[in-house]
C-alpha atoms as a PDB file:
ATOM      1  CA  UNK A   1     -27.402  49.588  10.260  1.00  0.00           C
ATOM      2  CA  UNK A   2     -26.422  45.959   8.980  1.00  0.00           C
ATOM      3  CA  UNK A   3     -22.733  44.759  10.356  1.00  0.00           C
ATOM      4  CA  UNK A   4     -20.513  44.281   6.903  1.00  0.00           C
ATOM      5  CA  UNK A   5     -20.076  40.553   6.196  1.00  0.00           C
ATOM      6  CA  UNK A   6     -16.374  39.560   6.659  1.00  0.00           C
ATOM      7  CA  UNK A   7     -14.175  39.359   3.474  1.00  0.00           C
ATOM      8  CA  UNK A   8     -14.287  35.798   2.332  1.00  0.00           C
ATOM      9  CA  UNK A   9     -11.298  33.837   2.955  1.00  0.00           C
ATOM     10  CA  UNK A  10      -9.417  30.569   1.497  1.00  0.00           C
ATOM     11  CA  UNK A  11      -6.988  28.689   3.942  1.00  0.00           C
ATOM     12  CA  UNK A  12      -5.264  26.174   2.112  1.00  0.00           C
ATOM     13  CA  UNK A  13      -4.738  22.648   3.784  1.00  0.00           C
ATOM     14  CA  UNK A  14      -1.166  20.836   3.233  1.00  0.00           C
ATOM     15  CA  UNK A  15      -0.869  17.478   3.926  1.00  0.00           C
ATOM     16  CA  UNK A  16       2.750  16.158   5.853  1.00  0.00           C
ATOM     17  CA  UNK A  17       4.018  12.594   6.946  1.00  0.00           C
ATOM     18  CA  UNK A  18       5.267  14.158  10.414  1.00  0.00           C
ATOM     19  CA  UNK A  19       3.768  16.886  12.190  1.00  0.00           C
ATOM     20  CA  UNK A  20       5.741  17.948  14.355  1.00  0.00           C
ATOM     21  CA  UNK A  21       8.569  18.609  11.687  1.00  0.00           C
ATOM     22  CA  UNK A  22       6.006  20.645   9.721  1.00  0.00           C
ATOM     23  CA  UNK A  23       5.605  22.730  12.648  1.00  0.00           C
ATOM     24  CA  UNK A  24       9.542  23.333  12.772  1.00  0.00           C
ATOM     25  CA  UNK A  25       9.586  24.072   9.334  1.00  0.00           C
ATOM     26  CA  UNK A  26       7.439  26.454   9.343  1.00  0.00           C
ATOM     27  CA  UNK A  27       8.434  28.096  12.359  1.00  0.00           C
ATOM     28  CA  UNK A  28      11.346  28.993  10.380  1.00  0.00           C
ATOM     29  CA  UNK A  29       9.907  30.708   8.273  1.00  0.00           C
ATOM     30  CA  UNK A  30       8.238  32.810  10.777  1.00  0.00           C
ATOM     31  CA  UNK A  31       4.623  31.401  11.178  1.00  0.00           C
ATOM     32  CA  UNK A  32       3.580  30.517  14.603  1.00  0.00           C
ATOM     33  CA  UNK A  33       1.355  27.561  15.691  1.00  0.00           C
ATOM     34  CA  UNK A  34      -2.011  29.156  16.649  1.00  0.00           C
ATOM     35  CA  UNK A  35      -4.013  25.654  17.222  1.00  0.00           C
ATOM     36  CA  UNK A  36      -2.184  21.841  17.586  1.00  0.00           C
ATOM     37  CA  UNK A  37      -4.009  18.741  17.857  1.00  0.00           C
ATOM     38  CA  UNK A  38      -2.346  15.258  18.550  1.00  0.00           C
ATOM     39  CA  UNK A  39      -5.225  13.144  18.872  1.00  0.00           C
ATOM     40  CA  UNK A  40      -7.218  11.468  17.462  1.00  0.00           C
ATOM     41  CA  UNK A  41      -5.666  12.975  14.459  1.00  0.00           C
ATOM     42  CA  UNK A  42      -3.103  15.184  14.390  1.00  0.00           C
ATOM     43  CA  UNK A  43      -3.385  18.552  12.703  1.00  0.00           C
ATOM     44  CA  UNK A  44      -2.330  21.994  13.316  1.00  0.00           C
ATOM     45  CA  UNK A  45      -3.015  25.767  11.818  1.00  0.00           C
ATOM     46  CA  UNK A  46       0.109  28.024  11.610  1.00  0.00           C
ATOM     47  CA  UNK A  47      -0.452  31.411  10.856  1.00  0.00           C
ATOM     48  CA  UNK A  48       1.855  34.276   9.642  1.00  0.00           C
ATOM     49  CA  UNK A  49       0.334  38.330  10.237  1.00  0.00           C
ATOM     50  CA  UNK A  50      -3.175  37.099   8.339  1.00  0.00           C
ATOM     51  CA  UNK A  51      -1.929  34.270   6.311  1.00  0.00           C
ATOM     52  CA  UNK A  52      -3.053  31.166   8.118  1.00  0.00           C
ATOM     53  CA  UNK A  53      -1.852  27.207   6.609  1.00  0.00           C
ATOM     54  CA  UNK A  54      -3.527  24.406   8.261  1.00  0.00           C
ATOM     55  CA  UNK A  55      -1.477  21.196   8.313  1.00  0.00           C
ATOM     56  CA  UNK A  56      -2.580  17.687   8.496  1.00  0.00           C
ATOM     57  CA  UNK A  57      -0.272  14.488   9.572  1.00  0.00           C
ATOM     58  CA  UNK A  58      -0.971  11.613   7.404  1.00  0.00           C
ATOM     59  CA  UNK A  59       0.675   8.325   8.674  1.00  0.00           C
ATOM     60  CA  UNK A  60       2.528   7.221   5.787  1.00  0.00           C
ATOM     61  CA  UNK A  61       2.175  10.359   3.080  1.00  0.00           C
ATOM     62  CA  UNK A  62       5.104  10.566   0.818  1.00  0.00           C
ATOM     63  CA  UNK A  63       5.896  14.007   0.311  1.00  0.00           C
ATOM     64  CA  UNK A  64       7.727  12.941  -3.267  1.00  0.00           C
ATOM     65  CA  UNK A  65       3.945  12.171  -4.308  1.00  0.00           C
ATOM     66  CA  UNK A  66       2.461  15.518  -3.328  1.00  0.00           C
ATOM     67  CA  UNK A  67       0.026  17.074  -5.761  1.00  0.00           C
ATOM     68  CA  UNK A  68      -0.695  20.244  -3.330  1.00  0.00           C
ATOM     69  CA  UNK A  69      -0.224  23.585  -4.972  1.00  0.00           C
ATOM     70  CA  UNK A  70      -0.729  26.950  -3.418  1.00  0.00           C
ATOM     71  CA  UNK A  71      -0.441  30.413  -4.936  1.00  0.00           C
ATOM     72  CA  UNK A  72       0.426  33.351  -2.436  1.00  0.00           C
ATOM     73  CA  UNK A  73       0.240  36.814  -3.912  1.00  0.00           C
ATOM     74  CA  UNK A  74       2.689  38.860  -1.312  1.00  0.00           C
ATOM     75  CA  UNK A  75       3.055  42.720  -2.431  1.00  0.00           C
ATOM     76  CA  UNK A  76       7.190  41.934  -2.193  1.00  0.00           C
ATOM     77  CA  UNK A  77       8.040  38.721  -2.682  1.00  0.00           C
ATOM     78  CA  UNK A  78      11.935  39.854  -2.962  1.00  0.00           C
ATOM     79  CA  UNK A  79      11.711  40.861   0.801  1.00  0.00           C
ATOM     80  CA  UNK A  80       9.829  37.562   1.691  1.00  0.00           C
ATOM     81  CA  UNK A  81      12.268  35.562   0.150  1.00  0.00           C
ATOM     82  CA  UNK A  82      14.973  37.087   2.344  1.00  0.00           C
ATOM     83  CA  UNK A  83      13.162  36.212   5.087  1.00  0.00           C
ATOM     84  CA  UNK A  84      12.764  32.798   4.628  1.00  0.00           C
ATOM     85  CA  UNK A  85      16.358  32.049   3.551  1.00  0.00           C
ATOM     86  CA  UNK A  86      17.481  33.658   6.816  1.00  0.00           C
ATOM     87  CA  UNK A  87      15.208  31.171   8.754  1.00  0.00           C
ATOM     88  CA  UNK A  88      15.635  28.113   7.087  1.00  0.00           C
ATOM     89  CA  UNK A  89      19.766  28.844   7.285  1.00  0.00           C
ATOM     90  CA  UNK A  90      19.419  30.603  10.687  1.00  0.00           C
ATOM     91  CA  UNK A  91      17.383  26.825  11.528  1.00  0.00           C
ATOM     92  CA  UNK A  92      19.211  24.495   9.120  1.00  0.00           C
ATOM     93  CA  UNK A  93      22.627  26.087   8.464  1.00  0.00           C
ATOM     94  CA  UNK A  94      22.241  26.363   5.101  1.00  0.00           C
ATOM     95  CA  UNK A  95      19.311  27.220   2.682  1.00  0.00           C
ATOM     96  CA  UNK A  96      18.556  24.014   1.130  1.00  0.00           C
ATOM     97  CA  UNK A  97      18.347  24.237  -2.743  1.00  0.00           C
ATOM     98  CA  UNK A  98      17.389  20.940  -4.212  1.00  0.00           C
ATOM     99  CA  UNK A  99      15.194  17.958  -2.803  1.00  0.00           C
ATOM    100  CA  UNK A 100      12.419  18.622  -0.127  1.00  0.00           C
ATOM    101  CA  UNK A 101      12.352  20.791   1.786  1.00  0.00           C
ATOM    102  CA  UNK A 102      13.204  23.118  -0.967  1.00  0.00           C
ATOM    103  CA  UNK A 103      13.118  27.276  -1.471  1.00  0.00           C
ATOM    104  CA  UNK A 104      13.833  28.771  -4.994  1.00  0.00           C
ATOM    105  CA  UNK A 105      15.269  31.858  -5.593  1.00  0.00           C
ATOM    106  CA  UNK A 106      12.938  34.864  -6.761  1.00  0.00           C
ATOM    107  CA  UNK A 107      12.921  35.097 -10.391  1.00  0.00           C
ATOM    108  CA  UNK A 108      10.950  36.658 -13.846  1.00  0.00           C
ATOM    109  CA  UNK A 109       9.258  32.939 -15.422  1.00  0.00           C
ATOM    110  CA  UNK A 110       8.207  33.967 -19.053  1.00  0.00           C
ATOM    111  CA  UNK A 111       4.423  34.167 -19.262  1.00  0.00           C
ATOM    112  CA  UNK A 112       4.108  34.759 -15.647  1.00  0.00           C
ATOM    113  CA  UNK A 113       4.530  37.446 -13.360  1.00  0.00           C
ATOM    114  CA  UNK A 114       7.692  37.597 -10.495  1.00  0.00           C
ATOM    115  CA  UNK A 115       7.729  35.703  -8.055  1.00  0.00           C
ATOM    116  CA  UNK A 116       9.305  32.553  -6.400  1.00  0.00           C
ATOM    117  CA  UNK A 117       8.244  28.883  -5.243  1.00  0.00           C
ATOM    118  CA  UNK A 118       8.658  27.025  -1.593  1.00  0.00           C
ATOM    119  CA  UNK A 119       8.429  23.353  -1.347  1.00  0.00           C
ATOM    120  CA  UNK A 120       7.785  22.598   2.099  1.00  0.00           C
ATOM    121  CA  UNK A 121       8.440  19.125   3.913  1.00  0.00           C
ATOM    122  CA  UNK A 122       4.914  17.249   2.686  1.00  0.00           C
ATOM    123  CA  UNK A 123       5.964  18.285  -0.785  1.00  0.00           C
ATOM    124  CA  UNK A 124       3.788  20.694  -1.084  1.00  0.00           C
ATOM    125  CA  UNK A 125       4.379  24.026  -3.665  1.00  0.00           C
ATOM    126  CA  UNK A 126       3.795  27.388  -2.366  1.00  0.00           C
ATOM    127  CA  UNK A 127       4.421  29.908  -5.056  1.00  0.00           C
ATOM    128  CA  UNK A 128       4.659  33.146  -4.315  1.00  0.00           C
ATOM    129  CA  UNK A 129       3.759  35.839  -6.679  1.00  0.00           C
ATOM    130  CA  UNK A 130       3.830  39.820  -6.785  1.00  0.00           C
ATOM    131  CA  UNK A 131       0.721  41.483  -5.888  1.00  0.00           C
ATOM    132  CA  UNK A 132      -0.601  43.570  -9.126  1.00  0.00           C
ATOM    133  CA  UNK A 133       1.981  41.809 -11.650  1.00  0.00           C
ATOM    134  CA  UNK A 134       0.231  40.867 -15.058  1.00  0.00           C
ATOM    135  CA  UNK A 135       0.964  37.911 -16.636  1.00  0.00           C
ATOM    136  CA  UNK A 136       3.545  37.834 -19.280  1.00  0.00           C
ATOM    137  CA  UNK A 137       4.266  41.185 -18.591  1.00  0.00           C
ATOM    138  CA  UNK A 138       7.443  42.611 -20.903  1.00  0.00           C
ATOM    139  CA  UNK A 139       8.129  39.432 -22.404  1.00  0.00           C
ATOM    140  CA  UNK A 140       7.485  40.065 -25.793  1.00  0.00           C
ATOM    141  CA  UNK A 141      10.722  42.257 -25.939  1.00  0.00           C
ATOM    142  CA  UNK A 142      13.037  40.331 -24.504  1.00  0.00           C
ATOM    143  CA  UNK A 143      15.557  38.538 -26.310  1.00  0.00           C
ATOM    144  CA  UNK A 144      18.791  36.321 -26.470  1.00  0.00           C
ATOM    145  CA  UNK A 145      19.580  35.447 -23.058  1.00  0.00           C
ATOM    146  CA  UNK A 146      17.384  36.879 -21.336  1.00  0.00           C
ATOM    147  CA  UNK A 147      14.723  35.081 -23.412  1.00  0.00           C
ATOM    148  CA  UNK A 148      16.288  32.098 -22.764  1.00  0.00           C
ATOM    149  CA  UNK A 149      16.294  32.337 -18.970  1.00  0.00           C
ATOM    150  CA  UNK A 150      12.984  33.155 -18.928  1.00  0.00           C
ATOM    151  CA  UNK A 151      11.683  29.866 -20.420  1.00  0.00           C
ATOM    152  CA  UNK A 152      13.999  28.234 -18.759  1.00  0.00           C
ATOM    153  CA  UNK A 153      12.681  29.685 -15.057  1.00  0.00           C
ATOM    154  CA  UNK A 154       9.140  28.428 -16.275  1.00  0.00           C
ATOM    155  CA  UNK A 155      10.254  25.087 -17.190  1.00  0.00           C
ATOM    156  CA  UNK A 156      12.251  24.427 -13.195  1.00  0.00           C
ATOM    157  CA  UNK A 157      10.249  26.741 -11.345  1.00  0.00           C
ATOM    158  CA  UNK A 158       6.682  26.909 -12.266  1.00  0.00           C
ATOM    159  CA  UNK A 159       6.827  23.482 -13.797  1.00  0.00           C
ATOM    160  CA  UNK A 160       9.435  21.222 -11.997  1.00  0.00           C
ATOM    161  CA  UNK A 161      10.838  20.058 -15.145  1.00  0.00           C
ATOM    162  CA  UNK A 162      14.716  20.835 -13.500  1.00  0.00           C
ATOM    163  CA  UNK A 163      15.799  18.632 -16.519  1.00  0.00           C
ATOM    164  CA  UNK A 164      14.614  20.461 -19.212  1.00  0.00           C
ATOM    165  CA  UNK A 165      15.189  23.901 -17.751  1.00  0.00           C
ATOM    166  CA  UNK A 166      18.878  23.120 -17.650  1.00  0.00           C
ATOM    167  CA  UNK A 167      18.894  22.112 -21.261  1.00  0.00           C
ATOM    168  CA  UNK A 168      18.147  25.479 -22.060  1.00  0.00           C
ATOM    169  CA  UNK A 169      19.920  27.076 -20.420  1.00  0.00           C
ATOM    170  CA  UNK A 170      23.310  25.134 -21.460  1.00  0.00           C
ATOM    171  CA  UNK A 171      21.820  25.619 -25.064  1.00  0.00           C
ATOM    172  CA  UNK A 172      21.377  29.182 -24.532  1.00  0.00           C
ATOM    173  CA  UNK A 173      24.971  29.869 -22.973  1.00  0.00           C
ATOM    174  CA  UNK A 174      26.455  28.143 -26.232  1.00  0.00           C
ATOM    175  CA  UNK A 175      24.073  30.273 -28.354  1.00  0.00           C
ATOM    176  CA  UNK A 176      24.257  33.877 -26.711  1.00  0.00           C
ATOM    177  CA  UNK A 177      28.633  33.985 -26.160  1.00  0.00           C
ATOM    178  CA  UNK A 178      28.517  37.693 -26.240  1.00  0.00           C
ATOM    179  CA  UNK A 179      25.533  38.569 -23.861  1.00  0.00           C
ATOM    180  CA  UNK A 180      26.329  40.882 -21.012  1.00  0.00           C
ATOM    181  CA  UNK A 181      27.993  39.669 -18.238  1.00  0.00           C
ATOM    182  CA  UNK A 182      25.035  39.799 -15.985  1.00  0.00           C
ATOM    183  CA  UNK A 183      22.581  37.465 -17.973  1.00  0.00           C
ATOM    184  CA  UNK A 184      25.690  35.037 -18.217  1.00  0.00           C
ATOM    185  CA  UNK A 185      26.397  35.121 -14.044  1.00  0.00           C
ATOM    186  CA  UNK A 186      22.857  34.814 -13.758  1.00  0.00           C
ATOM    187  CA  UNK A 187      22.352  31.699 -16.354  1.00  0.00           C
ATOM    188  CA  UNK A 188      25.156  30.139 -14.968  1.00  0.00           C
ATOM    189  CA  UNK A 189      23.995  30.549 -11.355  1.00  0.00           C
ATOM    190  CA  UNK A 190      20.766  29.164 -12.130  1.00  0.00           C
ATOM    191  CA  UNK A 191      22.057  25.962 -14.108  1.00  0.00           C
ATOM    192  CA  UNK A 192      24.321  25.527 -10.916  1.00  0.00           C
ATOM    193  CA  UNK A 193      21.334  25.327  -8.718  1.00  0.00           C
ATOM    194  CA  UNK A 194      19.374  23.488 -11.134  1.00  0.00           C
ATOM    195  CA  UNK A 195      22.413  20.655 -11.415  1.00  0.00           C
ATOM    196  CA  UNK A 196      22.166  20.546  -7.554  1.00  0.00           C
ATOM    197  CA  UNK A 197      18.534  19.883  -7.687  1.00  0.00           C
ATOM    198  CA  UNK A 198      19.267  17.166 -10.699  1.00  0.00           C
ATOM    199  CA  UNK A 199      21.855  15.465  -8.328  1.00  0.00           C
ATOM    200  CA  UNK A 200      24.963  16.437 -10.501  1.00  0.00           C
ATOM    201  CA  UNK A 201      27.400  18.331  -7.864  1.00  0.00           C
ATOM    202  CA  UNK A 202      30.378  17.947 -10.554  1.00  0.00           C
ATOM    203  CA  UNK A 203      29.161  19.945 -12.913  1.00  0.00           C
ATOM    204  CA  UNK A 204      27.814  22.498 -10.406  1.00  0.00           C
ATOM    205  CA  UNK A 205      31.052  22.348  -8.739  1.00  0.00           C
ATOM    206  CA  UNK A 206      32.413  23.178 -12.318  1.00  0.00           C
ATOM    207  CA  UNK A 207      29.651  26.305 -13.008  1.00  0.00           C
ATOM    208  CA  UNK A 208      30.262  28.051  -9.446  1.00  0.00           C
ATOM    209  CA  UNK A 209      34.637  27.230  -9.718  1.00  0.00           C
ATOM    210  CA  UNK A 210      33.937  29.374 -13.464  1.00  0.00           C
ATOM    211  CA  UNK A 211      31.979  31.798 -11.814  1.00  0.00           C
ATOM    212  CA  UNK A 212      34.244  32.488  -9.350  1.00  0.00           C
ATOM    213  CA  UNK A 213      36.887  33.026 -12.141  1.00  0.00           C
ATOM    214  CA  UNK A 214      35.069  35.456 -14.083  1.00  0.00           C
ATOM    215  CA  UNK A 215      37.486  38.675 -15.067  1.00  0.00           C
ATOM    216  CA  UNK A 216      34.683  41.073 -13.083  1.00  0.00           C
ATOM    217  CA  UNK A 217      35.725  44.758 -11.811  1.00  0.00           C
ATOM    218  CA  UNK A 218      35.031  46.281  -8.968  1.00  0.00           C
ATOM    219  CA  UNK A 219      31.617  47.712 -10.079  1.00  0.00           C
ATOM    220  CA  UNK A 220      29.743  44.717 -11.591  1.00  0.00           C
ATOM    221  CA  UNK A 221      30.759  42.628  -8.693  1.00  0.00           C
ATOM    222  CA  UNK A 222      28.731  45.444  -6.511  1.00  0.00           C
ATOM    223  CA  UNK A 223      26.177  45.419  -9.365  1.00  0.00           C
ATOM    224  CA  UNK A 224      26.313  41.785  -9.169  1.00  0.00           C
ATOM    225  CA  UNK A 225      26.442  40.947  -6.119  1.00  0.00           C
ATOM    226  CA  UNK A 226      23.142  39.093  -5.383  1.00  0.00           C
ATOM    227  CA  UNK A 227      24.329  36.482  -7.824  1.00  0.00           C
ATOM    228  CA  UNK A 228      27.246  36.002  -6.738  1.00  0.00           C
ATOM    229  CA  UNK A 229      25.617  35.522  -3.321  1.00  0.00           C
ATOM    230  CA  UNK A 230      23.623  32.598  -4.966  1.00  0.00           C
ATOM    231  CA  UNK A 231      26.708  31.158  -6.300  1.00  0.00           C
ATOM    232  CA  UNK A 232      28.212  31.261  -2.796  1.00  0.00           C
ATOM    233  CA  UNK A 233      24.931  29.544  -1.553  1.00  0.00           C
ATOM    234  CA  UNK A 234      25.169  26.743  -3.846  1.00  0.00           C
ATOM    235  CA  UNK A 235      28.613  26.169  -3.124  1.00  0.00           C
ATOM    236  CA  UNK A 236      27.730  25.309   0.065  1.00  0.00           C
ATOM    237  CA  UNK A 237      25.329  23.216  -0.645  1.00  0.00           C
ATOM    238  CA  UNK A 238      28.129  20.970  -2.346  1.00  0.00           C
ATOM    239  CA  UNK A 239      29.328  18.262  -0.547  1.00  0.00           C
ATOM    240  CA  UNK A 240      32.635  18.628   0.999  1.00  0.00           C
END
């Protein structure tokens, strides 16, 4: 009786000006080096349950310049996520939000399913996507806000454009006064982050101080609490 072939496997490889700071990255985020090589070039394969990365140290790469894109379908990206932050803060003290490294928090991008992106130290995208979503899934009824947070979570996250994604969403808080509280926290929240990323700590420092004074009750601040969270996270990430 023939032996089943194996299942065919892809194992992406990420370029990195430093090895050995690739290898601490991703050990916090759980992966553990399975092969390193020094000489004559170095290299390395980390690996993660059955998700293996191979890394390669290129004298001189610029991780700004990075083209490398990877797409990870988990089955709970939500749980990942969690993971990761508590390495990179458990390793770094805080989870870092803008520049590279970088890791984004988990959100809906309109025309693509849920998910959320990692920019490691070469530069290099991993986006992380829900196993079995479909593609533009519920968007065609969602409006206002919502809507607006959406496109604007495609613009930063799956494109990079932080610049235009907060342009939305500052039009979008102007337009859409009256939208429930929770759409608000969580515009506001992301415009925070995304002013981080842009380099403009005064006006996060002026989203997360009005988030902070937002009249909430007991019960949407437990309802909310994951945003508020991210508000606390960015917060730190100010200086001073």
């Amino acid at each position: 009786m023939p032996v089943p072939a194996p299942p065919t496997r892809t194992v992406p490889i990420l370029p990195c000006p430093d090895l050995e700071e690739a290898l601490s990255f991703y050990g916090s985020l759980g992966f553990r080096a399975t092969f390193v090589q020094r000489r004559p070039y170095p290299c390395a394969v980390v690996a993660r349950d059955d998700w293996e990365i191979h890394l390669s140290g290129i004298d001189g790469f610029v991780p700004e310049h990075s083209y490398a894109s990877v797409i990870v379908v988990v089955a709970d990206p939500g749980a990942l996520h969690a993971e990761f932050a508590a390495g990179l803060k458990a390793a770094r003290g805080r989870v870092p939000l803008a520049g590279i490294p970088r890791l984004l928090r988990p959100r809906r991008k309109q025309g693509t399913v849920s998910g959320f992106s990692l920019v490691d130290v070469g530069g290099n995208w991993l986006r992380f996507y829900r196993h079995g979503g479909v593609e533009g899934e519920d968007d065609d009824g969602v409006s206002g806000l919502r809507r607006v947070l959406l496109g604007a979570a495609r613009q930063g996250d799956a494109r990079g454009d932080d610049g235009r994604a907060a342009g939305l969403l500052e039009k979008g808080l102007a337009r859409h006064p009256d939208a429930p509280v929770g759409e608000r926290l969580e515009a506001m929240v992301y415009l925070a982050e995304l002013r981080v990323r842009l380099g403009d700590t005064a006006a996060a420092q002026r989203l997360v101080d009005d988030i902070a004074a937002l009249p909430l009750d007991d019960l949407e601040r437990a309802e909310l609490e994951s945003f508020l969270g991210a508000a606390d996270e960015v917060r730190a990430a100010l200086p001073g």
